[in-house]
Protein backbone atom coordinates (compact mmCIF):
# COMPACT_ATOMS: atom_id res chain seq x y z
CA UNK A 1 115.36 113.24 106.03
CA UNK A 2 115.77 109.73 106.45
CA UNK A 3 118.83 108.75 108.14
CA UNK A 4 119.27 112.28 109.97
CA UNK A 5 119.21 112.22 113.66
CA UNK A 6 116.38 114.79 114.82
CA UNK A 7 119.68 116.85 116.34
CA UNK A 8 120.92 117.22 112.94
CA UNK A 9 117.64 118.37 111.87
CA UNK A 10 117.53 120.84 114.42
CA UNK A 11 121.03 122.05 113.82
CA UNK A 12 120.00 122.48 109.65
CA UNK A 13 116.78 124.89 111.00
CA UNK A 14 118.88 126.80 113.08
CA UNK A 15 121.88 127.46 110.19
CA UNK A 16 119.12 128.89 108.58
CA UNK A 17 119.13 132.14 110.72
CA UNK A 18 122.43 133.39 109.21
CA UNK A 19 120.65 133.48 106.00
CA UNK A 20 117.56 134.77 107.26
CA UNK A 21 117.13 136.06 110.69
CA UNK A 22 114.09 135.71 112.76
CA UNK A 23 113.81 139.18 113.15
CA UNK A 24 114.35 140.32 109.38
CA UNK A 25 110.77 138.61 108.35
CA UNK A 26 109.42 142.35 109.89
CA UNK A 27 111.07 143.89 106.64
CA UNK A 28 108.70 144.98 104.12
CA UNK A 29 109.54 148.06 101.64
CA UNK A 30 108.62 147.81 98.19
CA UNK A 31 111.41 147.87 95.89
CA UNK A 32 111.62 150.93 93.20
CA UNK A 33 111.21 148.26 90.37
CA UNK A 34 108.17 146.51 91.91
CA UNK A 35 105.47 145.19 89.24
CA UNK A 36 102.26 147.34 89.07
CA UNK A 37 99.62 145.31 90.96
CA UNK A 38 97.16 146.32 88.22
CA UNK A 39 99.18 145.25 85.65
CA UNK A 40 100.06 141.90 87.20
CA UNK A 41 96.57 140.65 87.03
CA UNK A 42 95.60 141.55 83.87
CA UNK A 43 98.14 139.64 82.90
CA UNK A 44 97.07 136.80 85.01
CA UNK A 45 94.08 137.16 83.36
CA UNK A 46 94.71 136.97 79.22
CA UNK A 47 93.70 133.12 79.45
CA UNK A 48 90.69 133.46 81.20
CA UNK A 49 87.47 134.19 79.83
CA UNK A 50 87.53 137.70 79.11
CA UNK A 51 83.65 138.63 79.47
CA UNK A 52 84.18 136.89 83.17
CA UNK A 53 87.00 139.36 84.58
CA UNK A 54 84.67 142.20 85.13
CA UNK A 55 82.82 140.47 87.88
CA UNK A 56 86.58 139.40 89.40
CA UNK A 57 87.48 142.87 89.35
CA UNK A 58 84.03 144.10 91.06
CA UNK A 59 84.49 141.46 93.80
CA UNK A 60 87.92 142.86 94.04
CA UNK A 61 87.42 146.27 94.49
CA UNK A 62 84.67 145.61 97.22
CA UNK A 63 87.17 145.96 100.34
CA UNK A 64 90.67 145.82 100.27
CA UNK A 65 90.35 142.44 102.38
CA UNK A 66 88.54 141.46 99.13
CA UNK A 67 91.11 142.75 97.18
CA UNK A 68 93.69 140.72 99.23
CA UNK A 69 91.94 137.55 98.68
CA UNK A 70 91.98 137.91 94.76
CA UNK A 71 95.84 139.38 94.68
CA UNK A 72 97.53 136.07 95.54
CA UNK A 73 100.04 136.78 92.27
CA UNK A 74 100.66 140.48 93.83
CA UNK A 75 101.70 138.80 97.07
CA UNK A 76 104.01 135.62 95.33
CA UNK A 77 106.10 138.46 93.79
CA UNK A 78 106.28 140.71 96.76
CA UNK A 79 107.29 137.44 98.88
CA UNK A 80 109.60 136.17 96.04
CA UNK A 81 111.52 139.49 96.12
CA UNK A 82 112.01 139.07 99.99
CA UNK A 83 114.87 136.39 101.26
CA UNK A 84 113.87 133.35 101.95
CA UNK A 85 114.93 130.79 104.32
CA UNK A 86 115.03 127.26 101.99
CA UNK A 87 112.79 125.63 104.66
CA UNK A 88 110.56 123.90 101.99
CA UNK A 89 107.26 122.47 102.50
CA UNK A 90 104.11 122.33 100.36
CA UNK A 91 102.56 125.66 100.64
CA UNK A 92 99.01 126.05 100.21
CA UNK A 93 100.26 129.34 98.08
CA UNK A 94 96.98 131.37 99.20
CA UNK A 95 96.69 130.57 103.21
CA UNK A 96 94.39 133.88 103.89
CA UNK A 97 91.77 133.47 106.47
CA UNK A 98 88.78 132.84 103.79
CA UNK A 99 90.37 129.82 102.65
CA UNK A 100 90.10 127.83 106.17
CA UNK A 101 87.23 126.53 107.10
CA UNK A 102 84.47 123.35 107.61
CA UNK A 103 84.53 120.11 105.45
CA UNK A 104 83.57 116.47 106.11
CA UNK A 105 85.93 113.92 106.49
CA UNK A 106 85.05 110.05 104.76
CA UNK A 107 83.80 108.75 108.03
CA UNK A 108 81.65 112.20 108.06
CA UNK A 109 83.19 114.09 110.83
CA UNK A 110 83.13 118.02 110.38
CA UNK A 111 86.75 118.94 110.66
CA UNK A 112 88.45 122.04 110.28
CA UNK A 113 91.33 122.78 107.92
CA UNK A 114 92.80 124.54 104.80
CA UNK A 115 90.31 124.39 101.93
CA UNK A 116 91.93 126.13 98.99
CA UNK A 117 94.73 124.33 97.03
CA UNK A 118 94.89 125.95 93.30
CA UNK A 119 97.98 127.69 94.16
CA UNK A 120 99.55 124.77 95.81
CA UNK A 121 103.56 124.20 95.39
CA UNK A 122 106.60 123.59 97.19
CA UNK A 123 108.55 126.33 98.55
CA UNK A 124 109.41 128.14 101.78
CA UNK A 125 107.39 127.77 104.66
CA UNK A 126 107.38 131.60 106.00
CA UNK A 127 105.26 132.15 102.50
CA UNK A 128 102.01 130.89 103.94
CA UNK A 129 103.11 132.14 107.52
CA UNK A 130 102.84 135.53 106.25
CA UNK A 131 100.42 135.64 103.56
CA UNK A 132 97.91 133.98 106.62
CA UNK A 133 98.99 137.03 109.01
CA UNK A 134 98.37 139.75 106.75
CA UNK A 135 95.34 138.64 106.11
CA UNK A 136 94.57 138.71 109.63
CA UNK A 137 95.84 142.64 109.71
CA UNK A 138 93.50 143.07 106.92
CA UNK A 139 90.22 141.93 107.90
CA UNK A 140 91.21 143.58 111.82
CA UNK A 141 91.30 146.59 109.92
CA UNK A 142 88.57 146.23 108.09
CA UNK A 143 86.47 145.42 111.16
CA UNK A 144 87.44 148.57 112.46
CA UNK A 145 89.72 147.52 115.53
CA UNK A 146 92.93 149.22 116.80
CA UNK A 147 96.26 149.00 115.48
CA UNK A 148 97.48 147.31 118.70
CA UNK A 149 94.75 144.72 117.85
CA UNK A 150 95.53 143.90 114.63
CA UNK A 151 99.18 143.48 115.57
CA UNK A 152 98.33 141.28 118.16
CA UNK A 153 95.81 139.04 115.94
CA UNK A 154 98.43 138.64 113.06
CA UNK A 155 100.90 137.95 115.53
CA UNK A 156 98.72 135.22 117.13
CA UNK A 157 98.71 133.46 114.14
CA UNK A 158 102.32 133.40 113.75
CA UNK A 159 102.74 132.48 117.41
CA UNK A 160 100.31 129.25 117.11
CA UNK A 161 101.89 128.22 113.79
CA UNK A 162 105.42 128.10 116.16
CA UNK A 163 103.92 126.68 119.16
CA UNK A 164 102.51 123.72 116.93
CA UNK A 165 105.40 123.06 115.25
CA UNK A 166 107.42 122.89 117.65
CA UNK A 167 105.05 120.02 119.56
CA UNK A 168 104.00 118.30 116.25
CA UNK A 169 108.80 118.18 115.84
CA UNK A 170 108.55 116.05 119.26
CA UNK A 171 105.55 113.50 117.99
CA UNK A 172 106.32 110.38 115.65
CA UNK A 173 105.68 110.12 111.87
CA UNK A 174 102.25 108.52 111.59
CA UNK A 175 100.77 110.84 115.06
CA UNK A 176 101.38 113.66 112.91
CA UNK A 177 99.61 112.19 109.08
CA UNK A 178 96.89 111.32 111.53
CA UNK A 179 96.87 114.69 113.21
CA UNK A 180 93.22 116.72 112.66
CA UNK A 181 91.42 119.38 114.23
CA UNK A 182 87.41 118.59 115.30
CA UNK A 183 85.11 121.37 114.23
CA UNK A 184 83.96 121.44 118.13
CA UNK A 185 87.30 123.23 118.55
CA UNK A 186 85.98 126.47 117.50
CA UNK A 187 83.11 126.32 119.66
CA UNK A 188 85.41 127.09 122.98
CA UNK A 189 86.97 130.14 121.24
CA UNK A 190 83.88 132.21 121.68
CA UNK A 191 82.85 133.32 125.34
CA UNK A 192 79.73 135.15 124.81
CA UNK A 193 76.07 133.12 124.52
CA UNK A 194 75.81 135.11 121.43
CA UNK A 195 78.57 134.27 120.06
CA UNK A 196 78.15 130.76 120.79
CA UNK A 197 74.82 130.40 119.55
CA UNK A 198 76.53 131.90 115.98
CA UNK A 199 79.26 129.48 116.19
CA UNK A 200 76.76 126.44 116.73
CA UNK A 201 74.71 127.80 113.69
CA UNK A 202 77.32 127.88 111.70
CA UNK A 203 78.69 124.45 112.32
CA UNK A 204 75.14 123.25 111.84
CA UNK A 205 74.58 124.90 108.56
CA UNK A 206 77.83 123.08 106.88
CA UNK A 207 76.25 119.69 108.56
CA UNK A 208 73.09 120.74 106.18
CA UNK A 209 75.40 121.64 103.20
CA UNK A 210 75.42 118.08 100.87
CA UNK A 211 74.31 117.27 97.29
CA UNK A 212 71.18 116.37 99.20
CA UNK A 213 70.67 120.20 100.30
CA UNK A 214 72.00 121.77 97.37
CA UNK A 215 69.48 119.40 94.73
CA UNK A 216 66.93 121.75 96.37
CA UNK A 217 68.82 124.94 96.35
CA UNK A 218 70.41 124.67 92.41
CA UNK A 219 68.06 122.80 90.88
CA UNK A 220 64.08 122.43 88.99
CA UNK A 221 62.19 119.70 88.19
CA UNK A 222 62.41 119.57 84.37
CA UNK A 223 59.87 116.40 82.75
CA UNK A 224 60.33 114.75 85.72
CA UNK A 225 64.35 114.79 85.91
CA UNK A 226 66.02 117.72 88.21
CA UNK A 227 67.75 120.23 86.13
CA UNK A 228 70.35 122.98 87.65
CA UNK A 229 68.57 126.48 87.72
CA UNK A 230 70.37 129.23 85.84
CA UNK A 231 71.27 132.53 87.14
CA UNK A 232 73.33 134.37 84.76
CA UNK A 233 75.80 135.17 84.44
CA UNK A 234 76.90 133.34 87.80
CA UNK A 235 75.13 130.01 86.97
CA UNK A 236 74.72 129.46 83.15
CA UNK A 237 73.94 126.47 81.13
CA UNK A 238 76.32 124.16 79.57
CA UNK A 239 76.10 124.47 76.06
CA UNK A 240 75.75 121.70 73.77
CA UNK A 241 79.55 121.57 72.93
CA UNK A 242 80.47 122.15 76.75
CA UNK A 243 78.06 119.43 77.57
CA UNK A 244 79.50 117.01 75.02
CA UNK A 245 83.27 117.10 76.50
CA UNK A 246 82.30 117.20 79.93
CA UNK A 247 80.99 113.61 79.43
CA UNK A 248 83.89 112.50 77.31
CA UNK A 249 86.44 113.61 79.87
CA UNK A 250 84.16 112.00 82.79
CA UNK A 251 86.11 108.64 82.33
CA UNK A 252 89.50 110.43 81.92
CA UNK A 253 88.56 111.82 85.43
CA UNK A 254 87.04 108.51 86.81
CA UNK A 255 90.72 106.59 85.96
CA UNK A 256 92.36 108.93 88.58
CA UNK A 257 90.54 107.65 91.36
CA UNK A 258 91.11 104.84 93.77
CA UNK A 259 89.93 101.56 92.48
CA UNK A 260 86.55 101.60 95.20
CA UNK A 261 85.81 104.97 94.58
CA UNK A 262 85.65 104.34 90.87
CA UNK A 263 83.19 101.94 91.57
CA UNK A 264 80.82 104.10 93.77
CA UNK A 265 81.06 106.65 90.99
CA UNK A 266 80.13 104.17 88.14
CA UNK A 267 76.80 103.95 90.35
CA UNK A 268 75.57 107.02 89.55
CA UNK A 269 74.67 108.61 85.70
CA UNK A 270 75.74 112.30 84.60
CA UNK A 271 72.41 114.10 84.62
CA UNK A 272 72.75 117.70 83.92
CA UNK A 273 76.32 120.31 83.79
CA UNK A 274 76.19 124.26 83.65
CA UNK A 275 79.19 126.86 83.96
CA UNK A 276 79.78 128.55 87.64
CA UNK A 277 81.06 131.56 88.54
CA UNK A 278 83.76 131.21 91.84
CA UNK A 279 85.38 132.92 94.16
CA UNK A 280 87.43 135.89 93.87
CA UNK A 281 90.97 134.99 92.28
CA UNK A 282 89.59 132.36 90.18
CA UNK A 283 86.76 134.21 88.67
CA UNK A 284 87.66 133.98 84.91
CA UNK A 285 88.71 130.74 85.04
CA UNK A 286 87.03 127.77 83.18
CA UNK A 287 84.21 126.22 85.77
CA UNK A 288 81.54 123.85 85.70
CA UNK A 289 79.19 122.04 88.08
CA UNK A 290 77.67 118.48 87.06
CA UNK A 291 74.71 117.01 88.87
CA UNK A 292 74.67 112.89 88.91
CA UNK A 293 72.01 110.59 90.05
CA UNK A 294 72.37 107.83 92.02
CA UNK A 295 69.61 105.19 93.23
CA UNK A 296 66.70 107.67 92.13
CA UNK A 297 66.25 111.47 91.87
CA UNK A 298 66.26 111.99 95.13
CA UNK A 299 70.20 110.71 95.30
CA UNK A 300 72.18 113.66 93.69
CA UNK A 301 75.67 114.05 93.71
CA UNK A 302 77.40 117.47 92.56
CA UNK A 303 80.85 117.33 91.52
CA UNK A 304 82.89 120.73 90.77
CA UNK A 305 85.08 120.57 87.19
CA UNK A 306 87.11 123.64 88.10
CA UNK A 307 89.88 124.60 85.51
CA UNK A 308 93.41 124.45 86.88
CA UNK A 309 96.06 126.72 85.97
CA UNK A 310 100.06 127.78 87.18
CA UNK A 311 100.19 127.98 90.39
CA UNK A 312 101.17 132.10 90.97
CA UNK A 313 104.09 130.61 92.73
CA UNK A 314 105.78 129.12 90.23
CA UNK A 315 107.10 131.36 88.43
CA UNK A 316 109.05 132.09 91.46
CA UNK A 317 110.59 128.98 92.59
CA UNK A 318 112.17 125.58 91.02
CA UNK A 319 109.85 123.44 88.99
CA UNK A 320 108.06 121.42 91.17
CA UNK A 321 107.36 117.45 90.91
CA UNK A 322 104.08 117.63 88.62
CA UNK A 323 103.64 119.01 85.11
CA UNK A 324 100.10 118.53 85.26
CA UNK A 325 98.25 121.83 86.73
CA UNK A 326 95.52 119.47 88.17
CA UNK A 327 97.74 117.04 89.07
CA UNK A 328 99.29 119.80 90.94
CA UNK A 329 96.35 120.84 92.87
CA UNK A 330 94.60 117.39 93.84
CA UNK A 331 98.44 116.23 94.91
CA UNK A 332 98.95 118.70 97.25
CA UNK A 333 95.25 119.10 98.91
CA UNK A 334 95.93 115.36 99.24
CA UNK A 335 99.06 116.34 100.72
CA UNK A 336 98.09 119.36 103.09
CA UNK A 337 94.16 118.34 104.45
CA UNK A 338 94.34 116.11 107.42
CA UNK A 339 91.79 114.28 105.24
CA UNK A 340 90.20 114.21 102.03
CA UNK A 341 87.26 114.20 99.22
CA UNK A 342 86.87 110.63 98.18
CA UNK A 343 85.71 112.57 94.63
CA UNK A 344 89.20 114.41 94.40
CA UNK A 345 90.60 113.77 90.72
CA UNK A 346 92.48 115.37 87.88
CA UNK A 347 92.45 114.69 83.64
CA UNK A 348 92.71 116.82 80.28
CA UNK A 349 89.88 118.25 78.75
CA UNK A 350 89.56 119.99 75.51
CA UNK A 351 91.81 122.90 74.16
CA UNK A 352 94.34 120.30 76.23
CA UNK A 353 93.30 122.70 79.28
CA UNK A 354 93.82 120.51 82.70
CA UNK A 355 91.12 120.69 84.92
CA UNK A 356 90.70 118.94 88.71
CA UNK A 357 87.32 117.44 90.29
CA UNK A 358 86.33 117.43 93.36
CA UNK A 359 82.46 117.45 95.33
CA UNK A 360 80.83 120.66 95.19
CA UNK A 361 78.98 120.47 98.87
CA UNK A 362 80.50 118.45 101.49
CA UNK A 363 79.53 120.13 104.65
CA UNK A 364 81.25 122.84 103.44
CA UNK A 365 81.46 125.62 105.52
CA UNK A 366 83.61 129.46 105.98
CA UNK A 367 83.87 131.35 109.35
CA UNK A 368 81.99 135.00 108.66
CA UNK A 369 85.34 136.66 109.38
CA UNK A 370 83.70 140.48 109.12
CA UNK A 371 81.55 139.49 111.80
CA UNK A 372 84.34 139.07 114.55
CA UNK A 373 85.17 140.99 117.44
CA UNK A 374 89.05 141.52 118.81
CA UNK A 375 89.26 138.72 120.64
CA UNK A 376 87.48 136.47 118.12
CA UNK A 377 89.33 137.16 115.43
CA UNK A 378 92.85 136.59 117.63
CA UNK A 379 91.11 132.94 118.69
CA UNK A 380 90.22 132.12 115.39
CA UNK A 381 93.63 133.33 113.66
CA UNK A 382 95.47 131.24 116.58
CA UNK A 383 92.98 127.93 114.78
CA UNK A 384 94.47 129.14 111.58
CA UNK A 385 97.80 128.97 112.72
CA UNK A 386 97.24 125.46 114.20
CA UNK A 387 95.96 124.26 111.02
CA UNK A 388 98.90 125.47 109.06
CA UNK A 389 101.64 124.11 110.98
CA UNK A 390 100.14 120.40 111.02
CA UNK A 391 99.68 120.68 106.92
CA UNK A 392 103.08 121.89 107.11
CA UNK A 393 104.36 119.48 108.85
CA UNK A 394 103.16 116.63 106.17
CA UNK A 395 105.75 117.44 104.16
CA UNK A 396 108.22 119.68 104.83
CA UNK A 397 111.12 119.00 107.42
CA UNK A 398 108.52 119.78 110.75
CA UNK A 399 112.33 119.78 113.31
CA UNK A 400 114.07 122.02 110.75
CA UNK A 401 111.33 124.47 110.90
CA UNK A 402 110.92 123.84 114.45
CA UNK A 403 114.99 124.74 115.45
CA UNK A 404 114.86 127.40 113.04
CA UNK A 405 111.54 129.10 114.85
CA UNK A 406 113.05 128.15 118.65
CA UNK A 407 111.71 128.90 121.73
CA UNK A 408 111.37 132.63 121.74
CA UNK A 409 108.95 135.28 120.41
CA UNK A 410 111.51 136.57 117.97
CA UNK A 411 109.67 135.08 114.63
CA UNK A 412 105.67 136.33 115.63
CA UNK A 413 106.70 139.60 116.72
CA UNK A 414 108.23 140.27 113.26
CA UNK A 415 105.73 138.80 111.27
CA UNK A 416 103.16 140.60 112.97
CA UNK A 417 105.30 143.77 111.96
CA UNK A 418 105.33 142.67 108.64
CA UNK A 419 101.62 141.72 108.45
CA UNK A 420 100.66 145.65 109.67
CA UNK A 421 103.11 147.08 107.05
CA UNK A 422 101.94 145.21 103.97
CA UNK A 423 98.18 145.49 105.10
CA UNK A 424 99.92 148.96 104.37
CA UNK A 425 100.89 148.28 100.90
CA UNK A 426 97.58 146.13 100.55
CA UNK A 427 95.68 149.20 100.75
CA UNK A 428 97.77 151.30 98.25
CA UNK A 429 97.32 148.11 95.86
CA UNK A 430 93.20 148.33 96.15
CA UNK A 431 93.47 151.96 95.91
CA UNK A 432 95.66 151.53 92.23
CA UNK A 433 92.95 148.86 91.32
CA UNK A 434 89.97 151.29 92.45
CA UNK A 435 91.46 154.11 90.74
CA UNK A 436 92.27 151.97 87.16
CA UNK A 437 88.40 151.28 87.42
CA UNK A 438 87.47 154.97 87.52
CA UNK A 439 89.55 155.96 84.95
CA UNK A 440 88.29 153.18 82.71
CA UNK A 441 91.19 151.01 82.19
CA UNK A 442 90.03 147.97 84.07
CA UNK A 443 86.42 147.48 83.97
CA UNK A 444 84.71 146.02 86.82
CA UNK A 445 80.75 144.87 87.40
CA UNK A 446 80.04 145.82 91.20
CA UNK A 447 77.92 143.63 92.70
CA UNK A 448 78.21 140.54 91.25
């Protein structure tokens, strides 16, 4: 980009319409040779830990906004099969609703952002744009509103993404790395006192959420020294073997951080590691939580070790810049958040299996999408759509994508099409999953 006048820039966006028109991202028809979605994650799933995928399928087959959330592979092929318009950027690679939300910022701000990076890679921007508004269909379905409203919510989304982009094109380089959105934006979405009072509740529950919170909330006093509570098969211990390479690996980990932060982390002394359970998608992968001490007991510090694998994108696209899975994820978060974990690192561990680190509780905290009324949900999709166009923007061409999108309506209205037609497909997908379950081909533990 450097050396392009922001006219040429333009100019490339808009040559990208005669290879894929504004209007054409409303098209979605499966083709006659698309992959069984059953079939596509168990085969994501051979490399995970095979007593572990029962609980990913359980989760799955809850809802199929559940199922959506877990079916991130389904979705890469579906979108690979589509045309795409070369507008690259680093995608998040899983930019459903779920996976915005609360975090604290270094100087401890609550902020409000993208918080999900393990299927972060290059590639074209529309990817996220879409899988972010069919999520939106999804959970307005799910909530039981209208057609019309869902429509309207996913196209929201798609709108705000456009509308940002198009004023974060006109800003300088460094207003738009510094660009972040204050948690006290989501307080004026919500009209009702209700509401509000939710909203506040929320914000100050991921205020409470630290290592300091969760010491009391994970963990038993053990001869005097706080050990992490187990709850199988969720929370389990570390076994001797586990335990024994997660302290090897701690200084491969420690030599990916910045120079300072090494130092604060050389403060504190591994105490106690046991295995998690995560999420929907990732369940089956290799996790692990590790409690450190600082000054005394009383000055925990949980780190995540969370196992990283291909991105589902990849298979799809060009090889991107890292060969390192963790090196992948931790890149691109760094990349994509408006700010980030000072404990965010990558390394090796045994089996040569890459894994990233990052803190387990930092004022973490999700919006309770199934809660939301019509208009909620359309405010809080619009956020969504903010926050996705200023990651964007980081590192893709922000005036390419802004010509290409232009000044009319043509690009929401036809992504909120599409999002209605593959919440569609969506819900054929969970049905094929439900249905494997019943028959006894995929087994699944509800409730876990």
């Amino acid at each position: 980009m450097n050396g392009t006048s922001p006219a040429d820039r333009t100019a490339k966006g808009r040559a990208a319409r005669k290879r894929v028109p504004r209007s054409a991202h409303a098209e979605w028809l499966a083709a006659v040779d698309r992959p069984d979605p059953v079939a596509v994650l168990e085969r994501q799933g051979r490399d995970r830990l095979q007593e572990l995928l029962p609980i990913r399928y359980g989760r799955m087959t809850a809802s199929p906004f559940a199922f959506l959330r877990g079916a991130a592979a389904v979705m890469a092929a579906d979108l690979a099969a589509q045309p795409h318009t070369d507008l690259t950027v680093q995608l998040c690679g899983d930019a459903h609703l779920l996976n915005f939300g609360l975090f604290a910022s270094p100087e401890r701000a609550l902020l409000f952002d993208l918080t999900d990076f393990d299927e972060t890679c290059p590639g074209p921007f529309e990817w996220d744009v879409k899988r972010l508004a069919a999520s939106v269909a999804v959970a307005a379905r799910e909530n039981g509103h209208s057609e019309a409203r869902a429509r309207r919510a996913a196209r929201a989304a798609a709108a705000e993404y456009r509308h940002s982009m198009r004023r974060l094109a006109g800003r300088g380089e460094l207003a738009v790395w510094y660009e972040r959105i204050d948690a006290d934006r989501l307080l004026p979405l919500v009209r009702s006192a209700h509401h509000r009072r939710r909203v506040e509740s929320s914000l100050a529950r991921a205020r409470r959420r630290t290592s300091l919170h969760a010491l009391g909330k994970l963990t038993e006093t053990v001869d005097g020294l706080p050990r992490i509570v187990h709850d199988p098969p969720l929370l389990e211990p570390a076994g001797p073997p586990d335990m024994a390479a997660l302290r090897k690996i701690f200084s491969d980990y420690r030599s990916t951080l910045a120079e300072e932060r090494r130092l604060l982390l050389d403060r504190y002394r591994f105490v106690d590691a046991a295995r998690k359970v995560v999420g929907v998608g990732s369940v089956g992968t290799r996790c692990f939580i590790v409690l450190l001490v600082g000054r005394d007991t009383d000055d925990p510090l949980f780190l995540q070790i969370k196992e990283a694998t291909e991105s589902v994108l990849e298979e799809h696209l060009p090889s991107g810049p890292y060969v390192h899975p963790g090196h992948r994820v931790v890149a691109g978060q760094r990349l994509l958040q408006a700010v980030g974990d000072i404990f965010l690192g990558w390394m090796t561990g045994p089996q040569g299996r890459p894994y990233y680190w990052r803190q387990l509780r930092d004022m973490k905290g999700a919006a309770d999408v199934g809660a939301m009324n019509p208009d909620e949900l359309l405010n809080y999709a619009r956020l969504c759509g903010t926050a996705l166009a200023r990651a964007h923007a980081r590192s893709g061409d922000r005036i390419a994508i802004a010509g290409y999108l232009g000044d009319a309506d043509t690009f929401e209205r036809a992504v909120g099409d599409f999002a209605l037609r593959y919440a569609d497909q969506n819900a054929a997908d969970h049905g094929s999953l439900c249905a494997a379950v019943a028959a006894g081909v995929v087994r699944a533990a509800p409730g876990v």
